[in-house]
Protein backbone atom coordinates (compact mmCIF):
# COMPACT_ATOMS: atom_id res chain seq x y z
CA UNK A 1 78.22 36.15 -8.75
CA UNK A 2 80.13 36.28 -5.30
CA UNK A 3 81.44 33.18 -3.90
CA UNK A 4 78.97 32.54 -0.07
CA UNK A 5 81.80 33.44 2.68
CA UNK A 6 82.04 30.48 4.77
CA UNK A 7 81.65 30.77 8.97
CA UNK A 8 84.84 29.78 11.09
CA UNK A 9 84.59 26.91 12.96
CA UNK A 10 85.11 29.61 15.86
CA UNK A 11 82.27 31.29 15.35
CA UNK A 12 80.25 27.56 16.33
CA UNK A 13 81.57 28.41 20.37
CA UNK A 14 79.68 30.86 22.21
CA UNK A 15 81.98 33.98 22.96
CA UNK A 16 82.36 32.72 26.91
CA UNK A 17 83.56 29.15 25.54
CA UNK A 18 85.80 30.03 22.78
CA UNK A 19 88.74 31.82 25.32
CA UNK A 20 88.33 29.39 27.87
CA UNK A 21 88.62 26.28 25.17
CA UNK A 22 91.97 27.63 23.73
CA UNK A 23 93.22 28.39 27.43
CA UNK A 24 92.56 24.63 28.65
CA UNK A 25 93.37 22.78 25.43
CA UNK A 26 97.22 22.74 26.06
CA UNK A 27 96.22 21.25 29.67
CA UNK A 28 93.87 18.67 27.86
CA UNK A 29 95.79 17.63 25.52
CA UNK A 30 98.69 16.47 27.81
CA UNK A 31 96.49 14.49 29.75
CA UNK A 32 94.48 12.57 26.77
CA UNK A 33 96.20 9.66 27.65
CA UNK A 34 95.08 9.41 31.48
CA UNK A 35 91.79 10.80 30.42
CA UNK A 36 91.43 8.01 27.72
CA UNK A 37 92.59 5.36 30.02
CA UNK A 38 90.25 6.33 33.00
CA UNK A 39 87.01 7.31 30.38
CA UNK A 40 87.22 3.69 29.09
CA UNK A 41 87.58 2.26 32.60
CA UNK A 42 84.32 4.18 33.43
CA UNK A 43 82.56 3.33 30.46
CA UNK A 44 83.27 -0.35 30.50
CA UNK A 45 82.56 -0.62 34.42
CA UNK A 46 78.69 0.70 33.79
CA UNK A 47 78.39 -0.97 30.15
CA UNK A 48 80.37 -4.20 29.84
CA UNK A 49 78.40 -4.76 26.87
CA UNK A 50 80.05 -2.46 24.96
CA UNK A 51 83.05 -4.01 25.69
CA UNK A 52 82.50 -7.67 24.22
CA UNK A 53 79.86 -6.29 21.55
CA UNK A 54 80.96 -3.17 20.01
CA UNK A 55 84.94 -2.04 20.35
CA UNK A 56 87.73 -3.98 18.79
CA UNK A 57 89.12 -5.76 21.06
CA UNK A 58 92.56 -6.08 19.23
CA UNK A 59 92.85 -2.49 19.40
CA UNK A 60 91.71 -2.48 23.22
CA UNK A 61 94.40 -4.38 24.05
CA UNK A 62 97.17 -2.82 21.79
CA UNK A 63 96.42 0.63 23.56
CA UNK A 64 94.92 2.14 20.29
CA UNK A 65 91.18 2.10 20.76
CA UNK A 66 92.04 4.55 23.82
CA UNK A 67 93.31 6.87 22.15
CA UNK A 68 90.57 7.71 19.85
CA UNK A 69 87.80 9.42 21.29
CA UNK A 70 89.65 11.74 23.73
CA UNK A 71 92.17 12.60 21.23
CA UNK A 72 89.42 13.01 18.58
CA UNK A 73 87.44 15.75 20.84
CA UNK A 74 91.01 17.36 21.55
CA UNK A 75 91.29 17.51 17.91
CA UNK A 76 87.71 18.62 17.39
CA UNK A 77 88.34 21.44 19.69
CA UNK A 78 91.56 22.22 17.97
CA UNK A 79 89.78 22.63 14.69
CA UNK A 80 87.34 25.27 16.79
CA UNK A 81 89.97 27.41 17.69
CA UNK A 82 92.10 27.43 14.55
CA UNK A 83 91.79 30.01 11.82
CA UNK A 84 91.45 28.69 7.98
CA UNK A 85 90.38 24.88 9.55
CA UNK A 86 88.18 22.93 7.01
CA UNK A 87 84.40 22.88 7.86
CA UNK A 88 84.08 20.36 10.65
CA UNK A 89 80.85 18.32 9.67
CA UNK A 90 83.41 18.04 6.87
CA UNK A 91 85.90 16.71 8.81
CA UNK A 92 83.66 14.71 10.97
CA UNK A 93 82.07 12.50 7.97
CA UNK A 94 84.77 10.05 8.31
CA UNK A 95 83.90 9.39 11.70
CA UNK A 96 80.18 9.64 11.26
CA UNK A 97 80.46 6.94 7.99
CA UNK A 98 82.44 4.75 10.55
CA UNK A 99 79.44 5.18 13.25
CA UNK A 100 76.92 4.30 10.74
CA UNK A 101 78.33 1.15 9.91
CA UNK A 102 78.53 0.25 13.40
CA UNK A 103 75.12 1.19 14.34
CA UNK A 104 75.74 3.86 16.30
CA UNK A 105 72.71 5.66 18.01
CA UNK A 106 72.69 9.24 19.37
CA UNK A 107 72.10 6.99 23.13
CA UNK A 108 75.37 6.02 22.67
CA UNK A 109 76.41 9.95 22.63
CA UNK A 110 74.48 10.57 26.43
CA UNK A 111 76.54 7.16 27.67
CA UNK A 112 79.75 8.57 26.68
CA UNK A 113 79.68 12.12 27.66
CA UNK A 114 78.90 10.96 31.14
CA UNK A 115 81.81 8.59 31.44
CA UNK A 116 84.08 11.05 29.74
CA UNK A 117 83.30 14.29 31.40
CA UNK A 118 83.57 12.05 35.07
CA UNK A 119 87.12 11.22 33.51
CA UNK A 120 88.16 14.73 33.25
CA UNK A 121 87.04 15.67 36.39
CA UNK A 122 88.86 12.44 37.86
CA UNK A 123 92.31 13.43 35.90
CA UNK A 124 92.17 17.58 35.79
CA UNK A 125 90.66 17.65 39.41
CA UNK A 126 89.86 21.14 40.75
CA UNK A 127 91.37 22.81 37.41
CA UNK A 128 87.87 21.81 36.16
CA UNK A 129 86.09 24.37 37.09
CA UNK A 130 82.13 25.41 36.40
CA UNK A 131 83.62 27.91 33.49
CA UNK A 132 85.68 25.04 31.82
CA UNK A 133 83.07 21.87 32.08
CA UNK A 134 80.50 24.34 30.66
CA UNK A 135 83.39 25.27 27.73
CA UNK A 136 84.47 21.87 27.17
CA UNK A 137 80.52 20.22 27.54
CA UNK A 138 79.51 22.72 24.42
CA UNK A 139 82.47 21.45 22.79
CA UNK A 140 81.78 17.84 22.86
CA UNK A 141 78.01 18.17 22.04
CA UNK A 142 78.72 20.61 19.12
CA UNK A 143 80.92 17.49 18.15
CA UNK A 144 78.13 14.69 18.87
CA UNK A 145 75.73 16.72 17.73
CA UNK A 146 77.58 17.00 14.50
CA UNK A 147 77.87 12.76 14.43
CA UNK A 148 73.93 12.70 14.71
CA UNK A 149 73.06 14.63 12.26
CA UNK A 150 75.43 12.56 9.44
CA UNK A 151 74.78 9.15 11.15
CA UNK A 152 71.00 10.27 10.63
CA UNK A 153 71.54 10.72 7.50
CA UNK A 154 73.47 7.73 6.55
CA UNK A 155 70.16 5.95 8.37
CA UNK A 156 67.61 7.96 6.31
CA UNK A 157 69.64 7.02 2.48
CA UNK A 158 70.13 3.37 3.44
CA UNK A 159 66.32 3.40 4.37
CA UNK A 160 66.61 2.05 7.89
CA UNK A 161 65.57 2.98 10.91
CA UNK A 162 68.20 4.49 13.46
CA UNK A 163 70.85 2.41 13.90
CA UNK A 164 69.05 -1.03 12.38
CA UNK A 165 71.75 -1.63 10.29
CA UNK A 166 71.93 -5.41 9.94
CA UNK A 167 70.41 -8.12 7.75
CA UNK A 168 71.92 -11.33 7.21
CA UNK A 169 73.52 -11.79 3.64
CA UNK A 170 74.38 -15.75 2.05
CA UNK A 171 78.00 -16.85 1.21
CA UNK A 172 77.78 -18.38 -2.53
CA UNK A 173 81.54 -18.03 -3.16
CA UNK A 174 84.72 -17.89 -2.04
CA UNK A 175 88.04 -17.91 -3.97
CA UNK A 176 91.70 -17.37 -2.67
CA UNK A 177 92.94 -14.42 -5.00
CA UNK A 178 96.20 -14.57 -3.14
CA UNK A 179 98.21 -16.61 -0.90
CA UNK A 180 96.20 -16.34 2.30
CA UNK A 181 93.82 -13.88 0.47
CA UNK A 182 90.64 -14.47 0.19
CA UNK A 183 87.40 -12.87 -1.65
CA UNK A 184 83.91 -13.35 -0.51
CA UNK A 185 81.02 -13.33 -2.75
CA UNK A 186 77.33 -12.48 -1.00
CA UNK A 187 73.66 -12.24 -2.23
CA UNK A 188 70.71 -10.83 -0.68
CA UNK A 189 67.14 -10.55 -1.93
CA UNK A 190 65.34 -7.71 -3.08
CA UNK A 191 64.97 -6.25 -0.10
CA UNK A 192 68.48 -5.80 1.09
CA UNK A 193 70.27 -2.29 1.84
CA UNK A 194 73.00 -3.44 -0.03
CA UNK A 195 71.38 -2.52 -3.53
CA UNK A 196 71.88 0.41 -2.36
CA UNK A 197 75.41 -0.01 -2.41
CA UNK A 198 78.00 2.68 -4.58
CA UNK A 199 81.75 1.95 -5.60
CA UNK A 200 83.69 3.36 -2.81
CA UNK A 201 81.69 2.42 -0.14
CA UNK A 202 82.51 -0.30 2.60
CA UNK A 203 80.60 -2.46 4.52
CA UNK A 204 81.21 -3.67 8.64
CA UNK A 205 81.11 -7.57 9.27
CA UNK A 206 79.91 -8.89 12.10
CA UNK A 207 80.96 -12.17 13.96
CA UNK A 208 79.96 -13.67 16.75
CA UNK A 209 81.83 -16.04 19.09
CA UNK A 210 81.36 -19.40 21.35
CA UNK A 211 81.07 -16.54 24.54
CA UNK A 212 78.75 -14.60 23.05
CA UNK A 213 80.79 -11.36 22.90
CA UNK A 214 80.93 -10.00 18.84
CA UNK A 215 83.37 -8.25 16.89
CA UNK A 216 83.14 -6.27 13.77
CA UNK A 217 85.44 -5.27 11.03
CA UNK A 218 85.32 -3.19 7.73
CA UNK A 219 86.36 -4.13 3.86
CA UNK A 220 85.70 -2.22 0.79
CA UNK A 221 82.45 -3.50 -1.07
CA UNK A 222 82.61 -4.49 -4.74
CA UNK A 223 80.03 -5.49 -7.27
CA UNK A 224 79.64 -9.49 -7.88
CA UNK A 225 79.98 -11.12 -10.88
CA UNK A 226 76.44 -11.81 -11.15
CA UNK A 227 73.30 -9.08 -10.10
CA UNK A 228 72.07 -8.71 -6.83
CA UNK A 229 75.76 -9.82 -5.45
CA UNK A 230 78.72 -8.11 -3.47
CA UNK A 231 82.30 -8.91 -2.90
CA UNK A 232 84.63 -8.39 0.02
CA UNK A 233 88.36 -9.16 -0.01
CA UNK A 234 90.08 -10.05 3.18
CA UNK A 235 94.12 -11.54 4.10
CA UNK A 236 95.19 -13.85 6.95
CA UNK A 237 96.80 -11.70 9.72
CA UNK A 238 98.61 -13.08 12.32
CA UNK A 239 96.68 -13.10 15.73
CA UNK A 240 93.34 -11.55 13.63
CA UNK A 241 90.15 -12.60 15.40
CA UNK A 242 87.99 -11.97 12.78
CA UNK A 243 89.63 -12.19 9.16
CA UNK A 244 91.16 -15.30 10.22
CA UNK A 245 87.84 -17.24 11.97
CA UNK A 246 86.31 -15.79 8.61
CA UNK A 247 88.80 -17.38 6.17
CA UNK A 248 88.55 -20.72 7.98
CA UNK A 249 84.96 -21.50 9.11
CA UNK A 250 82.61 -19.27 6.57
CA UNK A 251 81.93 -21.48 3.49
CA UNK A 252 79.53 -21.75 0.60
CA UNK A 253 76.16 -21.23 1.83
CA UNK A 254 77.19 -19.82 5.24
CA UNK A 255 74.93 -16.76 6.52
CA UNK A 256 77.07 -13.42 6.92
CA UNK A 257 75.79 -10.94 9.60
CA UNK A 258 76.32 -7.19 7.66
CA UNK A 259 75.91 -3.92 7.87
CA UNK A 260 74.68 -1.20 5.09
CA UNK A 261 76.63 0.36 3.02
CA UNK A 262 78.74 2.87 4.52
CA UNK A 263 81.16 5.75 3.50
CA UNK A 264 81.87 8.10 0.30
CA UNK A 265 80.90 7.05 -3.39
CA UNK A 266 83.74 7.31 -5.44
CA UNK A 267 84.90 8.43 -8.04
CA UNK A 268 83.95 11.83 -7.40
CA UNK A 269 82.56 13.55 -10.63
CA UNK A 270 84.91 15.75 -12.52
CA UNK A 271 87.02 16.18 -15.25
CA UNK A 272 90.83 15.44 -14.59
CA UNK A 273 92.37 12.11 -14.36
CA UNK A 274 91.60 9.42 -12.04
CA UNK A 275 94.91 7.90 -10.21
CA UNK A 276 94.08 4.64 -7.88
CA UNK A 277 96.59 3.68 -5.63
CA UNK A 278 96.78 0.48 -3.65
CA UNK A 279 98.62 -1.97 -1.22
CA UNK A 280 97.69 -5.34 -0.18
CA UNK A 281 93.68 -6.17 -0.48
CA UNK A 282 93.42 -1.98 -0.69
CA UNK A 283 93.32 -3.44 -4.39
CA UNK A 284 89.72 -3.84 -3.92
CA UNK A 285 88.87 -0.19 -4.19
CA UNK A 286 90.35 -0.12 -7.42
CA UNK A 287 88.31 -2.48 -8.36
CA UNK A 288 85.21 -1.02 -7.35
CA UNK A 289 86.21 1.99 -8.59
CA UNK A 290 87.03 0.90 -12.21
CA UNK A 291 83.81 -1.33 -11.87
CA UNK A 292 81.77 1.73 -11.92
CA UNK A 293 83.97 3.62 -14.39
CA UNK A 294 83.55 1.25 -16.96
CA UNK A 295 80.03 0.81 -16.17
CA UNK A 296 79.08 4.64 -16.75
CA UNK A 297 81.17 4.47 -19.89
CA UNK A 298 83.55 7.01 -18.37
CA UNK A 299 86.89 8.26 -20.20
CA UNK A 300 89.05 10.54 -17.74
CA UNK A 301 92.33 9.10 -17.47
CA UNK A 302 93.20 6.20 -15.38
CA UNK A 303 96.26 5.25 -13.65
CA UNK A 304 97.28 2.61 -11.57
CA UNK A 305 99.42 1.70 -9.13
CA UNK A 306 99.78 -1.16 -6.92
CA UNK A 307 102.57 -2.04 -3.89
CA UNK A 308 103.11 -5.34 -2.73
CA UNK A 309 105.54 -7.52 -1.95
CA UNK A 310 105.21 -9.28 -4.85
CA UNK A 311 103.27 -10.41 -8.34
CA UNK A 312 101.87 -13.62 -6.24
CA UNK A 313 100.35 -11.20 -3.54
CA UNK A 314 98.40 -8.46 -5.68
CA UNK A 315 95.44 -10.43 -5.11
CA UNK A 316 93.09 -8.45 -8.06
CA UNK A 317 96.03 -8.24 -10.62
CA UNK A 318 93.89 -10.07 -13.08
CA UNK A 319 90.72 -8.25 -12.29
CA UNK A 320 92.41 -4.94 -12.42
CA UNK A 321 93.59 -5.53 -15.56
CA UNK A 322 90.79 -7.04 -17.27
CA UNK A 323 88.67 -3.68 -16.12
CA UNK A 324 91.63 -1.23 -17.65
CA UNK A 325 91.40 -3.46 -20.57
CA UNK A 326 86.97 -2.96 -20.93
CA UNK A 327 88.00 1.10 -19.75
CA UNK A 328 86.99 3.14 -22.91
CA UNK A 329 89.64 6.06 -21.77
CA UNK A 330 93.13 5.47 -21.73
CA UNK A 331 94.93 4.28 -19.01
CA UNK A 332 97.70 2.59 -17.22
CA UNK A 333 99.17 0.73 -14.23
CA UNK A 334 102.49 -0.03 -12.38
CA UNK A 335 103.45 -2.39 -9.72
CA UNK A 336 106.19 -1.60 -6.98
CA UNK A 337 107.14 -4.97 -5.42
CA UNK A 338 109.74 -5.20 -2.72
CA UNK A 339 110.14 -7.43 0.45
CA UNK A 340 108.84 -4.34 2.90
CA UNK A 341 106.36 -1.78 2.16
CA UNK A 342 108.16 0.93 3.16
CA UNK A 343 110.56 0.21 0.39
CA UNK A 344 107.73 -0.10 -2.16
CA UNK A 345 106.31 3.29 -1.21
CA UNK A 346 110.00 4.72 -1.39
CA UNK A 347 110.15 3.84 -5.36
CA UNK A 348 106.65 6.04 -5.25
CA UNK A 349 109.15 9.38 -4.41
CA UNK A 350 110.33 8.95 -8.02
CA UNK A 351 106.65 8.64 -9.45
CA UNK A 352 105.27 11.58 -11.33
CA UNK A 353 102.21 12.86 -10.25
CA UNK A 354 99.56 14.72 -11.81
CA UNK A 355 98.61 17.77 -10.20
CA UNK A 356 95.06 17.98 -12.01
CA UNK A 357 93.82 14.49 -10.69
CA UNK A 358 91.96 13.03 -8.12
CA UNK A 359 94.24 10.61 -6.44
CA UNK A 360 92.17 7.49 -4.63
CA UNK A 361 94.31 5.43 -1.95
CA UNK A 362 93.12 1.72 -0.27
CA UNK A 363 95.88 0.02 1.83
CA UNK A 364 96.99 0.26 5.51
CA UNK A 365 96.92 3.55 7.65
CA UNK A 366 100.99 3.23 7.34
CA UNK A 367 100.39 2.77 3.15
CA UNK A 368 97.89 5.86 2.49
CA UNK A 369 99.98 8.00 4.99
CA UNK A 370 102.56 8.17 3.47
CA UNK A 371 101.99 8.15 -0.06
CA UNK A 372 99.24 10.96 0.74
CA UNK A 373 102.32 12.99 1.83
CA UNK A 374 104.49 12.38 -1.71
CA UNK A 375 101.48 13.07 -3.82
CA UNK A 376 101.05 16.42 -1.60
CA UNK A 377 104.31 17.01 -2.00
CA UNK A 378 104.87 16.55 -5.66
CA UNK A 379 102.16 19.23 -5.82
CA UNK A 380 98.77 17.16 -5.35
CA UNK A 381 96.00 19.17 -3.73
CA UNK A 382 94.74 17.67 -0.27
CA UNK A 383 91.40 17.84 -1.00
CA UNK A 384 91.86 15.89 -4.22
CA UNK A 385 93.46 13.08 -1.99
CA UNK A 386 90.55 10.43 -0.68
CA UNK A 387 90.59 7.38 1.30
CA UNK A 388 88.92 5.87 4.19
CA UNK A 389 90.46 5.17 7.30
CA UNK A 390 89.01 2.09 9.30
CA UNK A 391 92.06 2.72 11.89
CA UNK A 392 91.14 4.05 15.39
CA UNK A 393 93.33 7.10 16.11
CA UNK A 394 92.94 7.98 12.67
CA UNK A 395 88.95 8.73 11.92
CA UNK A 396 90.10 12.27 11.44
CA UNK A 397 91.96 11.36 8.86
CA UNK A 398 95.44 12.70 8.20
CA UNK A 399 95.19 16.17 7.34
């Protein structure tokens, strides 16, 4: 039987778009940055709301947040005019897994292509002509339209309606793990979404403050001890609006404000060995992950790795090594401790990697890219390499 002969992305642009697109994209993509600055201007000045309720504000003011969706349509367009690019609803789930957990509606698509297209009018001027709005308006709603159609499906598998994506969970635990690391323990009744919750998936927390305005972050889901609860692992950062307020005012028998479950179900079925690789609370993926291996009785090869900055800060150690010890297939973990991650992930160069598995990576942006560049490099396929990347300028991931 033949193999099915996938489309190029460039066959998704009309034959008028597709020249002009890889004409202008050069001229777009040196002006992201005043396009991102003056879309956000334009978006916040009609929609102030989405200001206080939906964006991270830390990443507002750090200069990160505007990067994102400019530079993710530039990329976009970039995988529409490049020959051999991955499938881009493939390349898009990231995104659309981080939309769903924010309750993102296809309204939210009509706001932004008006303040974004009045942007690149405002920046590019009279290089925008009728030709190149038309090009660049079938790229962006090939893109949205893309977003919909996973966010819809997120909706549909979660059994919500559009974008209703929150129900209040209870707090009946808390335990520091690690110095200024701290797990949460929720339950919900029968009814909640988060039953239908898979290892690998994450969920978005949401937190509202004295003004009113709310802020949201994502951590990695885990099973509870008990049935019918869920687990989140967070760490004290300095300056952190919402890990921190979390960590000191949320206690036993607090209501939690979350979304459903969002993201990829791991591990992926197959048959090679399973490598899980960590730093800081990324630990909690491995956990999740080995939950569910031991619960389905799996026996692919496991192995572990961990980088920290030391024993006292590996926050699941014990857990992690409890579940290798319940695994019915063999396995086995290291630890690379050293004062600064970058030195931990240097004693990773030395590692030896298994070409044949499937290599799983939790930790900060910094953390899985780079070790997703040794494992490539010691002969790793990329598509065997998975993670989820909560980070702004990097919801296309780092291929």
């Amino acid at each position: 039987m033949s193999e099915a002969v996938v489309a190029p992305n460039s066959s998704l642009l009309s034959p008028a778009s597709l020249p002009v697109i890889e004409a202008t994209l050069p001229v777009v993509g040196a002006n992201l940055g005043r396009i991102s600055s003056v879309f956000y201007k334009n978006l916040f000045d009609s929609l102030p709301a989405l200001e206080k309720d939906l964006f991270n504000q830390t990443n507002q003011e750090s200069g990160e947040q505007q990067k994102a969706l400019a530079g993710a349509i530039a990329a976009f367009a970039t995988l529409l005019v490049t020959e051999d690019a991955p499938p881009v609803d493939h390349v898009m789930s990231r995104i659309a897994a981080k939309h769903a957990s924010l309750g993102i509606a296809p309204v939210h698509y009509d706001m932004v292509h008006r303040a974004l297209f009045k942007a690149i009018v405002e920046v590019l001027g009279d290089a925008v002509t009728a030709e190149v709005a038309a090009a660049w308006d079938e790229v962006y709603w090939l893109m949205a339209n893309s977003l919909i159609r996973q966010e819809a499906a997120v909706y549909e598998r979660a059994g919500v309606p559009t974008a209703q994506i929150w129900s209040a969970l209870t707090v009946v635990g808390r335990r520091e793990v690690a110095p200024g690391v701290w797990t949460f323990t929720l339950a919900g009744d029968e009814n909640s979404p988060m039953h239908q919750f898979e290892a690998g998936q994450y969920i978005s927390v949401s937190v509202i403050y004295e003004d009113g305005s709310r802020q949201i972050r994502q951590y990695t889901a885990m099973k509870g001890q008990d049935p019918g609860t869920w687990e989140f692992t967070i760490g004290a950062v300095p300056g952190g609006r919402v890990s921190n307020k979390l960590i000191a005012e949320i206690g036993v028998g607090y209501p939690l404000v979350v979304s459903i479950p969002s993201g990829t179900s791991y591990p992926i079925p197959a048959d090679g060995p399973i490598v899980l690789g960590s730093s800081g609370v990324g630990s909690a993926l491995t956990v999740a992950v080995l939950q569910k291996m031991v619960e389905d009785g799996d026996t692919r090869p496991v192995h572990v790795f961990h980088v920290d900055s030391g024993e006292a800060s590996f926050g699941h150690r014990g857990q992690v090594r409890e579940l290798l010890s319940a695994y019915a297939g063999r396995t086995s973990i290291e630890t690379f401790y050293a004062g600064a991650l970058e030195e931990g992930i240097a004693q990773l160069r030395k590692h030896d990697w298994d070409r044949n598995a499937d290599v799983y990576l939790c930790g900060s942006p910094q953390f899985m890219r780079q070790v997703r560049k040794i494992a490539v490099v010691k002969g790793v396929r990329p598509e065997r390499i998975h993670y989820e990347v909560f980070a702004p300028d990097s919801w296309l991931g780092f291929d």
